[in-house]
PDB file of N, CA and C in Angstrom:
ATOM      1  N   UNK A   1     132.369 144.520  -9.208  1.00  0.00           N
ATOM      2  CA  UNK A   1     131.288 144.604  -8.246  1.00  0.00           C
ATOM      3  C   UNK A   1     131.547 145.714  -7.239  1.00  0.00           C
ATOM      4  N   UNK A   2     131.577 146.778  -7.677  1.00  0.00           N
ATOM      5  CA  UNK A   2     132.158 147.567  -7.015  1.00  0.00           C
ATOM      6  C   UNK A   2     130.945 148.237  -6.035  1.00  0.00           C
ATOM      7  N   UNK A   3     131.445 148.364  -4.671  1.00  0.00           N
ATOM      8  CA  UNK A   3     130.168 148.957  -3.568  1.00  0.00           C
ATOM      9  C   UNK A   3     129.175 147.196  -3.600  1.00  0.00           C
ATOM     10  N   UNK A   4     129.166 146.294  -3.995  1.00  0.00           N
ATOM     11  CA  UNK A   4     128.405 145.135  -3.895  1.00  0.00           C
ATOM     12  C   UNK A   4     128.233 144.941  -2.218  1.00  0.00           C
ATOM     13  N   UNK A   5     129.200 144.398  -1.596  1.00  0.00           N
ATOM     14  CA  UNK A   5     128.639 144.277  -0.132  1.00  0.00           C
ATOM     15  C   UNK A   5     128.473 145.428   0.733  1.00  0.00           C
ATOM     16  N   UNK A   6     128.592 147.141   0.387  1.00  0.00           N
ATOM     17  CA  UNK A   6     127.903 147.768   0.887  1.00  0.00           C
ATOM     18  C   UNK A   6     126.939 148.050   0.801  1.00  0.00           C
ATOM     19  N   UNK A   7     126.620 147.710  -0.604  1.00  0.00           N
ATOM     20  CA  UNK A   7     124.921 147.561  -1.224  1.00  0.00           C
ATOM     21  C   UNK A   7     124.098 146.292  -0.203  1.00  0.00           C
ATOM     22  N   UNK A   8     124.687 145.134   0.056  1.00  0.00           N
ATOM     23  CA  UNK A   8     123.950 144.137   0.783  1.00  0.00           C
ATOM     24  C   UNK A   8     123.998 144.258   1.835  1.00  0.00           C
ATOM     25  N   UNK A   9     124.983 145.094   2.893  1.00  0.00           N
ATOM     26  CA  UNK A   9     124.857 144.929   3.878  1.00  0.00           C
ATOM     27  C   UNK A   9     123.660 146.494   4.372  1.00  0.00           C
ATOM     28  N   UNK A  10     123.593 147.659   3.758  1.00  0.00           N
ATOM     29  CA  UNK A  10     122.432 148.261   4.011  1.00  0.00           C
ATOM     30  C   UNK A  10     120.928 147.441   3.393  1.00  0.00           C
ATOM     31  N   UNK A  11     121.188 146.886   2.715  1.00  0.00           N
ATOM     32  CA  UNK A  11     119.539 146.511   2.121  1.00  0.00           C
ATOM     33  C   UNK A  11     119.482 145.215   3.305  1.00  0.00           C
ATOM     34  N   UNK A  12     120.326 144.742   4.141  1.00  0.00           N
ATOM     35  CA  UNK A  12     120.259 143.802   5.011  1.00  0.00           C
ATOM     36  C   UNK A  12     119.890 144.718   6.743  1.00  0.00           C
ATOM     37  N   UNK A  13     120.341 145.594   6.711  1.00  0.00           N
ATOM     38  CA  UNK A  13     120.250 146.447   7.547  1.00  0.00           C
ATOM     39  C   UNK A  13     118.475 147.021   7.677  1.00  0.00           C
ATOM     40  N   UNK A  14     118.252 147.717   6.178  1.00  0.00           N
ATOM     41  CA  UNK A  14     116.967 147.977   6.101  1.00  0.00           C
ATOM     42  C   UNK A  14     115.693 146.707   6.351  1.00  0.00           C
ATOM     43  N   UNK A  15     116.242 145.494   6.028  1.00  0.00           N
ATOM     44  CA  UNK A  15     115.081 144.345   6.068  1.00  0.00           C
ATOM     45  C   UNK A  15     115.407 143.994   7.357  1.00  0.00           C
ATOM     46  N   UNK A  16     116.243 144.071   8.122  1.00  0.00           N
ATOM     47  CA  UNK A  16     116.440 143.517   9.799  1.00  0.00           C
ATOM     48  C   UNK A  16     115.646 144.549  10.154  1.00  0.00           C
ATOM     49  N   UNK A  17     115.410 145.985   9.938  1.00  0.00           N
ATOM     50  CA  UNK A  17     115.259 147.121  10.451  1.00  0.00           C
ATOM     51  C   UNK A  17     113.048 147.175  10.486  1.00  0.00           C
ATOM     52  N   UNK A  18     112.953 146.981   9.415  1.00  0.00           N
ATOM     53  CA  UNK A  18     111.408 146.197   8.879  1.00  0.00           C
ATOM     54  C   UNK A  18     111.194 145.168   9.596  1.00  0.00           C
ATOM     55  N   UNK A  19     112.161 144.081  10.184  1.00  0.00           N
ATOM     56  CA  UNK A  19     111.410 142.876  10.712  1.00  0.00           C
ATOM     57  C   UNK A  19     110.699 143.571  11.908  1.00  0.00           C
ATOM     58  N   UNK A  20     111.894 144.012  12.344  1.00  0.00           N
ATOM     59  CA  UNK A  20     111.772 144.925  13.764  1.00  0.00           C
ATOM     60  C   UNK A  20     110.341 145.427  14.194  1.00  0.00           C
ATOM     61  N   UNK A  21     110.239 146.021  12.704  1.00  0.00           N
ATOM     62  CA  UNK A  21     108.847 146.861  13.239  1.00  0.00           C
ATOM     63  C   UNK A  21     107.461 145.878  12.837  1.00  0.00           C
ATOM     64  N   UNK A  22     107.616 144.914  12.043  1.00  0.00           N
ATOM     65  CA  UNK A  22     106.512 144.174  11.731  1.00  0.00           C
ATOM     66  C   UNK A  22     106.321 143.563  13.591  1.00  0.00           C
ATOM     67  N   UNK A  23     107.235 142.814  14.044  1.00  0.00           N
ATOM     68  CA  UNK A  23     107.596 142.431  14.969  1.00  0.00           C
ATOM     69  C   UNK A  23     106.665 143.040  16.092  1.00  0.00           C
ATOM     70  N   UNK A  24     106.591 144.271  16.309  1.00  0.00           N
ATOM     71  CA  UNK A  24     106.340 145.027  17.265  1.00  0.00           C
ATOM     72  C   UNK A  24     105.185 145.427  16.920  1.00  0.00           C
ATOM     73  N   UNK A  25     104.640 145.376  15.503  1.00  0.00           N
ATOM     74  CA  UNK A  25     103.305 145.597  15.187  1.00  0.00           C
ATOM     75  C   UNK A  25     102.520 144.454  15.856  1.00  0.00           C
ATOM     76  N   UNK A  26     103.100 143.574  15.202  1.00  0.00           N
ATOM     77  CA  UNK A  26     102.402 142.384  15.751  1.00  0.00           C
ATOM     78  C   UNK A  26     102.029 142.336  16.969  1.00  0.00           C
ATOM     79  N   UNK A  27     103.209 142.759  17.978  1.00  0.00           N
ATOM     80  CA  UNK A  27     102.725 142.537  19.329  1.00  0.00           C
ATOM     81  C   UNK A  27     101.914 143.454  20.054  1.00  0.00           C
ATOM     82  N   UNK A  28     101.835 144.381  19.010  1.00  0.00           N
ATOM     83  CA  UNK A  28     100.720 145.721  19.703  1.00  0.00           C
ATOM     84  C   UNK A  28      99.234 144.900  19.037  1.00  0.00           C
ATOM     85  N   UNK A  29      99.289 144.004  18.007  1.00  0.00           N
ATOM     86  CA  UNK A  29      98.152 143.750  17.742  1.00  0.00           C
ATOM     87  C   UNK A  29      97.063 142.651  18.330  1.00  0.00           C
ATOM     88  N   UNK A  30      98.071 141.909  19.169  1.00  0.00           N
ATOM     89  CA  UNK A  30      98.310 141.021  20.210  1.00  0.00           C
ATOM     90  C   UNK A  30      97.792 141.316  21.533  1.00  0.00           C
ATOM     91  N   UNK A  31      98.555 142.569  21.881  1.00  0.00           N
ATOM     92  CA  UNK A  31      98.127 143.311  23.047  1.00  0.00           C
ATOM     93  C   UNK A  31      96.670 143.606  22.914  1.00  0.00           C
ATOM     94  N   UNK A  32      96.424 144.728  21.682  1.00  0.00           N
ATOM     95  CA  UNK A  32      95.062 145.061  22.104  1.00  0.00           C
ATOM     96  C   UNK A  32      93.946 144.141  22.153  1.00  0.00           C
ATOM     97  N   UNK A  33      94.083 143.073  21.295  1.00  0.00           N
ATOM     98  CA  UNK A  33      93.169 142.026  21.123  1.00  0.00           C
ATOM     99  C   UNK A  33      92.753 140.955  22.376  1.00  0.00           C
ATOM    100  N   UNK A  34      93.917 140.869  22.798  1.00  0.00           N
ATOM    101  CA  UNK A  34      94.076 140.431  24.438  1.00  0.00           C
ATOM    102  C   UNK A  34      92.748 140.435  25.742  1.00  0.00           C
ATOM    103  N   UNK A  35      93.112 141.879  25.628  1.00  0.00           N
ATOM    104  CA  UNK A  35      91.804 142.580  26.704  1.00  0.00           C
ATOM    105  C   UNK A  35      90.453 142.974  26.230  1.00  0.00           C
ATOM    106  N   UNK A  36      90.571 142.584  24.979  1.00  0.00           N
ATOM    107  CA  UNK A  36      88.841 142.935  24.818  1.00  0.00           C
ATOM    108  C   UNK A  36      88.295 142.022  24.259  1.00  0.00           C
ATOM    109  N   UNK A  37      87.023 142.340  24.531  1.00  0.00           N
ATOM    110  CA  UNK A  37      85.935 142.056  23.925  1.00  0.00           C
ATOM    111  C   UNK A  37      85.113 142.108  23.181  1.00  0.00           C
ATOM    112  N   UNK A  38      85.874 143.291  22.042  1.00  0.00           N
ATOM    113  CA  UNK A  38      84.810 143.870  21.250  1.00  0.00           C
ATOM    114  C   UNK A  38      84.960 143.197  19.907  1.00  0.00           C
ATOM    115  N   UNK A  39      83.788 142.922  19.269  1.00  0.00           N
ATOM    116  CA  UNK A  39      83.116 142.434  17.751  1.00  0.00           C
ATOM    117  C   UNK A  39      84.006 143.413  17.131  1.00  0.00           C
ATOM    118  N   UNK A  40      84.795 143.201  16.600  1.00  0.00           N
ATOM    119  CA  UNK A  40      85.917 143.672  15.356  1.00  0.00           C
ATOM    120  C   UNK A  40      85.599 143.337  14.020  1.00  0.00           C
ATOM    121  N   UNK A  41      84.905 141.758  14.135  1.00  0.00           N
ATOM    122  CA  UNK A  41      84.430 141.273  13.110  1.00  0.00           C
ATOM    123  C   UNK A  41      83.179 142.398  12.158  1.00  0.00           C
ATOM    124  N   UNK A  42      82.225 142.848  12.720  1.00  0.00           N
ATOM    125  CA  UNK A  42      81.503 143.713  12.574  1.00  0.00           C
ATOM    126  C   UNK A  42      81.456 145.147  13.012  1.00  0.00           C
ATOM    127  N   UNK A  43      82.777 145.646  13.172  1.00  0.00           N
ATOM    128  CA  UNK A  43      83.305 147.098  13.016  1.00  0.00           C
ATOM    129  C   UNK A  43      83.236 147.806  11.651  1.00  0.00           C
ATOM    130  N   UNK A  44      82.137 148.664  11.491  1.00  0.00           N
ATOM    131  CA  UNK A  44      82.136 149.263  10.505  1.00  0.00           C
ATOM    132  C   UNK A  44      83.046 150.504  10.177  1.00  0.00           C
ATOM    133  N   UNK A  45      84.117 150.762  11.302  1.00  0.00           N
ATOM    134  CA  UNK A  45      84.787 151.712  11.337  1.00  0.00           C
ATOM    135  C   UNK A  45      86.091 150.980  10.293  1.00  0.00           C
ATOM    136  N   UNK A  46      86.873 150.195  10.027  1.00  0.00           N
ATOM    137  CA  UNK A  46      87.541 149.851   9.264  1.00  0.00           C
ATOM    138  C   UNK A  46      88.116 148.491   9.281  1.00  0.00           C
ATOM    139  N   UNK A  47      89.367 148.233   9.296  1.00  0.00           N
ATOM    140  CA  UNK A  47      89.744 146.863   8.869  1.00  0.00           C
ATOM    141  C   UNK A  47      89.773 146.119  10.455  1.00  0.00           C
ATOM    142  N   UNK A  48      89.226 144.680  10.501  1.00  0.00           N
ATOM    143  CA  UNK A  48      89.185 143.813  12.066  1.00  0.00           C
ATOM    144  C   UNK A  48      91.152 143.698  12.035  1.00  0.00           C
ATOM    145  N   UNK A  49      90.996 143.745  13.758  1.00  0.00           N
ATOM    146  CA  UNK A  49      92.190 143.320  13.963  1.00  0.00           C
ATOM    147  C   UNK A  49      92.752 142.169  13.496  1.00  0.00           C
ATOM    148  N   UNK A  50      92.485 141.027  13.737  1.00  0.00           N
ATOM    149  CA  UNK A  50      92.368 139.636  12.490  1.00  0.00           C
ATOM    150  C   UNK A  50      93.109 139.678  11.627  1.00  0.00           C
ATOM    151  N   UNK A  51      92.210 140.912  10.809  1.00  0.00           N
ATOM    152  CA  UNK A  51      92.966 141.010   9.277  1.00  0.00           C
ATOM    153  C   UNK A  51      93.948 142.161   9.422  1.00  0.00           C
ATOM    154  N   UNK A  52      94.711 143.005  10.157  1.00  0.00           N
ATOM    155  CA  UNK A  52      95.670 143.381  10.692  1.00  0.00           C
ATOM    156  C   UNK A  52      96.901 142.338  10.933  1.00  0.00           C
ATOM    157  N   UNK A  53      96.486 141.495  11.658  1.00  0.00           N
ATOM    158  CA  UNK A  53      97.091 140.680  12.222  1.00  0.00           C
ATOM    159  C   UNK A  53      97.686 139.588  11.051  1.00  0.00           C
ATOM    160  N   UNK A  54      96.991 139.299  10.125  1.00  0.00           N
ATOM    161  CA  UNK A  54      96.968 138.403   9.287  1.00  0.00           C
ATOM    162  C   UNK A  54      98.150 139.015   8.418  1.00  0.00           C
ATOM    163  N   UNK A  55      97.648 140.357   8.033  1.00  0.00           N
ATOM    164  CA  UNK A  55      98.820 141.154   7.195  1.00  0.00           C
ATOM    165  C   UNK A  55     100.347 141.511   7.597  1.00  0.00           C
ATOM    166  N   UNK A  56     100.214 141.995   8.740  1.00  0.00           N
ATOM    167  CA  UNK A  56     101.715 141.754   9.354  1.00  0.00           C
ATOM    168  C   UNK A  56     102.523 140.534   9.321  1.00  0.00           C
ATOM    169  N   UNK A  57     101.536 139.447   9.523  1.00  0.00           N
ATOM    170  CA  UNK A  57     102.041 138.174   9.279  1.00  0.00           C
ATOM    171  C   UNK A  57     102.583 137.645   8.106  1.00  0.00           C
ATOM    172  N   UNK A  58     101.835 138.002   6.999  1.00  0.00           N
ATOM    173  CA  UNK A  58     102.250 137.623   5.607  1.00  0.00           C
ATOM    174  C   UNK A  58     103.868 138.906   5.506  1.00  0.00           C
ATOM    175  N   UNK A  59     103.272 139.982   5.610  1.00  0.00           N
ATOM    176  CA  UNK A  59     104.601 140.645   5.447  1.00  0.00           C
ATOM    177  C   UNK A  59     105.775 140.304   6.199  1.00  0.00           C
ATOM    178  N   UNK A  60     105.830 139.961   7.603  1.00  0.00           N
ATOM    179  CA  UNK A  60     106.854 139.375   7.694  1.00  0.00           C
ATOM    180  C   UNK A  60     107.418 138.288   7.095  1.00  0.00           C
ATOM    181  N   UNK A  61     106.545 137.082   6.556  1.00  0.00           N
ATOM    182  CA  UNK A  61     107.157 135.783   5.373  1.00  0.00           C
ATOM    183  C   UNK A  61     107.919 136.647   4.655  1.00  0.00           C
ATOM    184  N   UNK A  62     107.191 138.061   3.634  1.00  0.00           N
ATOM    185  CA  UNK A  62     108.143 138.433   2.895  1.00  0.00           C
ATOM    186  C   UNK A  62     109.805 139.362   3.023  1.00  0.00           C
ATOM    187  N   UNK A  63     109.575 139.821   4.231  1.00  0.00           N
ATOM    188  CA  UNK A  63     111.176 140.474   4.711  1.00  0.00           C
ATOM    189  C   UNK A  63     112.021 139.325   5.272  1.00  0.00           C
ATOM    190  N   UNK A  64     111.236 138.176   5.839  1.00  0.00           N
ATOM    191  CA  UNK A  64     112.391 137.096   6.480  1.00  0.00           C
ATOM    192  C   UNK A  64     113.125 136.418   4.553  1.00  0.00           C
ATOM    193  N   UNK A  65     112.017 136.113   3.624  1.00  0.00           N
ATOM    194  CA  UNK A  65     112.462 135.078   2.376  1.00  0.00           C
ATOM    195  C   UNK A  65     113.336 136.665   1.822  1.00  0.00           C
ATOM    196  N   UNK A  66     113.028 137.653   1.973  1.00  0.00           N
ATOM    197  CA  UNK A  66     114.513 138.822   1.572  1.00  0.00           C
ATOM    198  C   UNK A  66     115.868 138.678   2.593  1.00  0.00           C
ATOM    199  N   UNK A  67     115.557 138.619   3.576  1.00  0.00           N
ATOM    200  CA  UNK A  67     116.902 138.111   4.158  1.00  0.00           C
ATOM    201  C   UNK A  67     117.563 137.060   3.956  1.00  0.00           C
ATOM    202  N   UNK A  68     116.456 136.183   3.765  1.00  0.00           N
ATOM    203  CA  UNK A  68     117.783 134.426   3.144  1.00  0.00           C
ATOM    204  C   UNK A  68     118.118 135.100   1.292  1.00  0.00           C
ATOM    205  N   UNK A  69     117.231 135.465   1.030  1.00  0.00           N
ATOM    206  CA  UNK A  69     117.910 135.961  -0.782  1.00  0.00           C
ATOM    207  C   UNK A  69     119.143 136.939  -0.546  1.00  0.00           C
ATOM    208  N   UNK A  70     119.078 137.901   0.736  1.00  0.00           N
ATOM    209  CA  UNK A  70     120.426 139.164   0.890  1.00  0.00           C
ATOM    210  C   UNK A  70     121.627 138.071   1.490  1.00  0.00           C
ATOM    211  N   UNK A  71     121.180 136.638   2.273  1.00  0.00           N
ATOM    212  CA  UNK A  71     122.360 136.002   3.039  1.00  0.00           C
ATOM    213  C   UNK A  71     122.954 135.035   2.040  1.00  0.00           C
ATOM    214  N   UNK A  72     121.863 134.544   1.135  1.00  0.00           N
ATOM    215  CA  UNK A  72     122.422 134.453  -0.800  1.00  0.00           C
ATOM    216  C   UNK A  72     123.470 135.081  -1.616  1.00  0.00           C
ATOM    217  N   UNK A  73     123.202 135.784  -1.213  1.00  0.00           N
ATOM    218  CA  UNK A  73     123.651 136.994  -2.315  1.00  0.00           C
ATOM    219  C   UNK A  73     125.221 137.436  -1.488  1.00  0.00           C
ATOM    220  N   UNK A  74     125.246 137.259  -0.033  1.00  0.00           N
ATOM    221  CA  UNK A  74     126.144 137.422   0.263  1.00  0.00           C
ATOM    222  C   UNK A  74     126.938 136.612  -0.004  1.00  0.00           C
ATOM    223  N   UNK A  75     126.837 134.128   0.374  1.00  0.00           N
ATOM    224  CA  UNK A  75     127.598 134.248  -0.038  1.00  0.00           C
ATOM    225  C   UNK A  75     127.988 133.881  -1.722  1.00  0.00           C
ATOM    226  N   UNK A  76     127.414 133.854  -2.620  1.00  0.00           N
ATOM    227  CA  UNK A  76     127.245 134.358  -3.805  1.00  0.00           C
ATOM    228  C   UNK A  76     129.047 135.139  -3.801  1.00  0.00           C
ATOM    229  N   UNK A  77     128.700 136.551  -3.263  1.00  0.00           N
ATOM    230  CA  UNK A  77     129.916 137.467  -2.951  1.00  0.00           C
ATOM    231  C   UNK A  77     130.942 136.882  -3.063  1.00  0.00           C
ATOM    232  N   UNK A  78     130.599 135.936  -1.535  1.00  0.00           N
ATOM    233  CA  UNK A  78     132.208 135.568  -1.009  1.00  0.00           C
ATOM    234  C   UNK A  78     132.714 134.083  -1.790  1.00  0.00           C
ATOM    235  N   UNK A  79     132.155 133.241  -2.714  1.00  0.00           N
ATOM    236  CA  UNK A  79     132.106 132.770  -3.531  1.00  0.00           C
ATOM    237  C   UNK A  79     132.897 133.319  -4.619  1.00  0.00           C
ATOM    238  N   UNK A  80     132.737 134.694  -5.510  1.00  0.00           N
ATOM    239  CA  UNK A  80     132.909 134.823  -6.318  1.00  0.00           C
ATOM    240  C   UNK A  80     132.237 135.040  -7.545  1.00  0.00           C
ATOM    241  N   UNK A  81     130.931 134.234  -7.287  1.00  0.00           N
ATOM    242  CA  UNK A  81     129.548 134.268  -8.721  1.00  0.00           C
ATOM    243  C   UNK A  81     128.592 135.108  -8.526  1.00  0.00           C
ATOM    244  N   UNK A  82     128.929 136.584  -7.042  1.00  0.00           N
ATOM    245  CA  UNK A  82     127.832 137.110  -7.687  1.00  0.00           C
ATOM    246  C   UNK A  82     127.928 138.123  -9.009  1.00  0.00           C
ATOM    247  N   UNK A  83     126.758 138.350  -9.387  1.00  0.00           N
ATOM    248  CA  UNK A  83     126.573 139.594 -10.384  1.00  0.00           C
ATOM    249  C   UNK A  83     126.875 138.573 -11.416  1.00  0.00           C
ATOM    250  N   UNK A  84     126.903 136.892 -11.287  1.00  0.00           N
ATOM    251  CA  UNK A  84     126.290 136.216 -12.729  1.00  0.00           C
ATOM    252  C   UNK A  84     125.438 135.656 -12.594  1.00  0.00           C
ATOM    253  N   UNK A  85     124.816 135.221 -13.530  1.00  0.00           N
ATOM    254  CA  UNK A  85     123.191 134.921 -14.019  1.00  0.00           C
ATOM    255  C   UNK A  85     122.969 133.659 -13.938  1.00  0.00           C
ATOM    256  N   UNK A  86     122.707 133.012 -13.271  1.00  0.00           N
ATOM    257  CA  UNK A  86     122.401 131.512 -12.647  1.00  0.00           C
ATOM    258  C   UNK A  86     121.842 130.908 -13.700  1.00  0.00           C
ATOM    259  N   UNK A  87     121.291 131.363 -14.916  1.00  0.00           N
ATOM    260  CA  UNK A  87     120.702 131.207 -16.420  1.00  0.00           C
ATOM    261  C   UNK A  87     121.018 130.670 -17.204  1.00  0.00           C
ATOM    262  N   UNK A  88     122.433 131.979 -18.087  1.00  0.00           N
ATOM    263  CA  UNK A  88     122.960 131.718 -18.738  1.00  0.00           C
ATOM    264  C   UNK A  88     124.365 131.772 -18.462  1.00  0.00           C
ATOM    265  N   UNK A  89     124.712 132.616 -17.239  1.00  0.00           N
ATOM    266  CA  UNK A  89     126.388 132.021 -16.718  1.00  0.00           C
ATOM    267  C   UNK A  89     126.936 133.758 -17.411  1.00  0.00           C
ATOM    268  N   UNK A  90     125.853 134.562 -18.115  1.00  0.00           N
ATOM    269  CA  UNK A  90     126.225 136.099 -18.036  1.00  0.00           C
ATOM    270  C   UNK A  90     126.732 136.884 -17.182  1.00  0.00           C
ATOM    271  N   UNK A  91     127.056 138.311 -17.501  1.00  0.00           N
ATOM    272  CA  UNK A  91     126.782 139.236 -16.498  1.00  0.00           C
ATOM    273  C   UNK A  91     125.684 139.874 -16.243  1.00  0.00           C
ATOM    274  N   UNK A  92     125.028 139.948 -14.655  1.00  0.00           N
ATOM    275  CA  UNK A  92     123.914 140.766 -14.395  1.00  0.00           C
ATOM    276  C   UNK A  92     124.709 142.096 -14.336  1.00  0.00           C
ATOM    277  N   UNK A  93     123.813 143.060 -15.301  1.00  0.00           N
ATOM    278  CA  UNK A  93     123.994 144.451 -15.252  1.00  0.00           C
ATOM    279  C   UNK A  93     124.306 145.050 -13.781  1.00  0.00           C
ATOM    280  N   UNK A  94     125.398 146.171 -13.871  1.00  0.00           N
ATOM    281  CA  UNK A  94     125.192 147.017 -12.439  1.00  0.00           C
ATOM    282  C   UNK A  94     124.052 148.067 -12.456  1.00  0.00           C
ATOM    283  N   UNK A  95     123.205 148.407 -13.182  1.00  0.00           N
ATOM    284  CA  UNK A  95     122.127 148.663 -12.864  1.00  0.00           C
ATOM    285  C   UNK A  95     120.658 147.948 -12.180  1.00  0.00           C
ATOM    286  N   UNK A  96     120.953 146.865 -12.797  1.00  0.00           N
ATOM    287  CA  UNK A  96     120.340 145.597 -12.183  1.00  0.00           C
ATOM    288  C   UNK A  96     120.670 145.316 -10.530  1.00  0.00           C
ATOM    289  N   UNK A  97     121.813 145.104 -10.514  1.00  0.00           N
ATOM    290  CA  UNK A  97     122.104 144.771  -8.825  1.00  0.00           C
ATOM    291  C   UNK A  97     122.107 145.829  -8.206  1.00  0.00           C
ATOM    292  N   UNK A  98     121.907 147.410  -8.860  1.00  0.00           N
ATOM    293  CA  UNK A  98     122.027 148.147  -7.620  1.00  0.00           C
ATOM    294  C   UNK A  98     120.482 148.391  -7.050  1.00  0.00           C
ATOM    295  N   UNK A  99     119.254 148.285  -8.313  1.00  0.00           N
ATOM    296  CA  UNK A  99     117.936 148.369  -8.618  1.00  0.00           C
ATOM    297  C   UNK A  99     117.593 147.247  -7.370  1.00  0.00           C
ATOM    298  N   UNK A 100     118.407 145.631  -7.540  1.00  0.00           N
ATOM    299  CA  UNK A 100     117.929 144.564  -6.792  1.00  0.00           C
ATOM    300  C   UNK A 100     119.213 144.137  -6.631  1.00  0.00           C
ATOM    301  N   UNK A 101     119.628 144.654  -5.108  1.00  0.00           N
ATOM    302  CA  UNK A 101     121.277 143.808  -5.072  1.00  0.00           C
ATOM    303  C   UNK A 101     120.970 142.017  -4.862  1.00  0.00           C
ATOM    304  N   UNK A 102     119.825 141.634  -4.784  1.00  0.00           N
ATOM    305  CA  UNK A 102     119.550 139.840  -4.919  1.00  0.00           C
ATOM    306  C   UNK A 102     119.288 139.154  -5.848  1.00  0.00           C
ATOM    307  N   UNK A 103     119.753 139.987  -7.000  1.00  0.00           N
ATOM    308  CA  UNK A 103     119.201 139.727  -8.349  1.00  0.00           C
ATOM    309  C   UNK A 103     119.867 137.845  -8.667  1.00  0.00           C
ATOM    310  N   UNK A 104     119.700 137.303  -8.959  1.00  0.00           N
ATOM    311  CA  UNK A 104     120.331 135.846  -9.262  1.00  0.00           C
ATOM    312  C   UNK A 104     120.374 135.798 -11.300  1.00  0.00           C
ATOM    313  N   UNK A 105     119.653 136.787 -11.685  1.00  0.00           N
ATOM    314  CA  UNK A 105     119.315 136.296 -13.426  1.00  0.00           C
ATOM    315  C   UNK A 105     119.782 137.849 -13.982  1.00  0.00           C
ATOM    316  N   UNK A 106     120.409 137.647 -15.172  1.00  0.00           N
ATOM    317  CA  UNK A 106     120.079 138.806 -15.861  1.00  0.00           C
ATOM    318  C   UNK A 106     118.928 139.335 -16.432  1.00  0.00           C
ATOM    319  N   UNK A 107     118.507 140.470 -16.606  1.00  0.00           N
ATOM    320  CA  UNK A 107     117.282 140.855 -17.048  1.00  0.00           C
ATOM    321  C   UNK A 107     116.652 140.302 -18.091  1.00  0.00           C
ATOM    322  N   UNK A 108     117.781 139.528 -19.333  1.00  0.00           N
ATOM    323  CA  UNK A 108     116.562 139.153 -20.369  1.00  0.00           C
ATOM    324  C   UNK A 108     116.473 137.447 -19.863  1.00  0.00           C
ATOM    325  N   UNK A 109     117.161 136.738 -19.006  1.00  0.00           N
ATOM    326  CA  UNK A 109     117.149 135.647 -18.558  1.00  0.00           C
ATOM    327  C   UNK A 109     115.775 135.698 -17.123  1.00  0.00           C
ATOM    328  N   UNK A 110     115.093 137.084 -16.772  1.00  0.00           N
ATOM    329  CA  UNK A 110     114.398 137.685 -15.772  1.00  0.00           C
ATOM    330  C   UNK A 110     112.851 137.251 -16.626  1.00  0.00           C
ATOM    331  N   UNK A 111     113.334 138.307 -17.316  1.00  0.00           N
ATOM    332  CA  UNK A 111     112.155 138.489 -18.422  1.00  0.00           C
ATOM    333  C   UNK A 111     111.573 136.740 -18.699  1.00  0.00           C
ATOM    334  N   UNK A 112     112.441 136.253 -19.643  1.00  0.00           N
ATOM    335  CA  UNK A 112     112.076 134.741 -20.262  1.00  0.00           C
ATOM    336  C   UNK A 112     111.216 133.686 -19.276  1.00  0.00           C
ATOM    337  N   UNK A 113     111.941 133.849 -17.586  1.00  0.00           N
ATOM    338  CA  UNK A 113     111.062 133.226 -16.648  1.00  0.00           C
ATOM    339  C   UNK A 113     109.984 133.516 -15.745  1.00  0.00           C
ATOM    340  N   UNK A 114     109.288 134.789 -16.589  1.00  0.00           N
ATOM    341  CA  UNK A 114     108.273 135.044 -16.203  1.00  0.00           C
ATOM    342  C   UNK A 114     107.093 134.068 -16.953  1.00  0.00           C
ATOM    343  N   UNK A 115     105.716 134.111 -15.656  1.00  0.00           N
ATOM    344  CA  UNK A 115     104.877 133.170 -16.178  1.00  0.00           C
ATOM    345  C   UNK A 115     103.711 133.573 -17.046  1.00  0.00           C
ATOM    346  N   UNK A 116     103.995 132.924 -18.053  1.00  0.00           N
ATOM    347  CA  UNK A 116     103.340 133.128 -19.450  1.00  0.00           C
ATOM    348  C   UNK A 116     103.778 133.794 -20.874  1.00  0.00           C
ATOM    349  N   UNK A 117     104.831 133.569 -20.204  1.00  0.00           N
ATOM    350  CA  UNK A 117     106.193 134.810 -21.086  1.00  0.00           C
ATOM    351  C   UNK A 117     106.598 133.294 -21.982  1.00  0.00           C
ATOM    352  N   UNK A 118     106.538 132.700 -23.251  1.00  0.00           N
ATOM    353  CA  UNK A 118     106.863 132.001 -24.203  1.00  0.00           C
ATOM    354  C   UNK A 118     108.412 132.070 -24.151  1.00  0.00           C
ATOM    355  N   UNK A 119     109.120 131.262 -24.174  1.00  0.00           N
ATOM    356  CA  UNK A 119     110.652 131.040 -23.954  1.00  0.00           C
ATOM    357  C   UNK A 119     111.313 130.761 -25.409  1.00  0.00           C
ATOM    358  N   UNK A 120     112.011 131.152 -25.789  1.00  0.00           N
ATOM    359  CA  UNK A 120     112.883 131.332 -27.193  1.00  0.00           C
ATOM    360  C   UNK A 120     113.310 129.912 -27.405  1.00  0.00           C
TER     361      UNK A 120
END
């Protein structure tokens, strides 16, 4: 596993670094919505704050559920089992973990649990 927790601790770095700014989106979206009064709902100029607001929101669910999979994966690490396949008890490729250092499956154990994908 060679470079493994320098691989997790920048891709942990980059998703703390993303919360940050969802974070601050949010609160600018907060702010402006605050003091006015204006029909956003029927702004033909582009998307309502609302649905701004709504989207930052969902994107943050998805950088916080990447940080519990990178705090996984860490201890995974310090465990000993990462870079095997929770599947079949394989090795996940190092192309695989460097592609997705949270990988938990090997790729054809990836593949098989996709939905609608017929299982051997």
């Amino acid at each position: 596993m060679t470079g493994a927790r320098a691989r997790l601790q920048r891709e942990r770095r980059e998703a703390a670094q993303r919360l940050d700014e969802l974070r601050e989106s949010f609160d600018d979206f907060v702010a402006a919505s605050r003091d006015s009064n204006a029909d956003d709902e029927h702004d033909p100029e582009g998307a309502t704050i609302a649905y701004e607001r709504a989207r930052v929101v969902a994107l943050t669910h998805q950088v916080r559920e990447h940080l519990a999979q990178i705090d996984a994966a860490f201890e995974r690490l310090d465990a000993g089992t990462y870079g095997r396949c929770e599947t079949c008890g394989g090795a996940i490729g190092e192309a695989r973990l460097e592609a997705r250092p949270t990988a938990v499956r090997c790729i054809t154990c990836a593949q098989n649990s996709r939905p609608g994908r017929a299982r051997p």
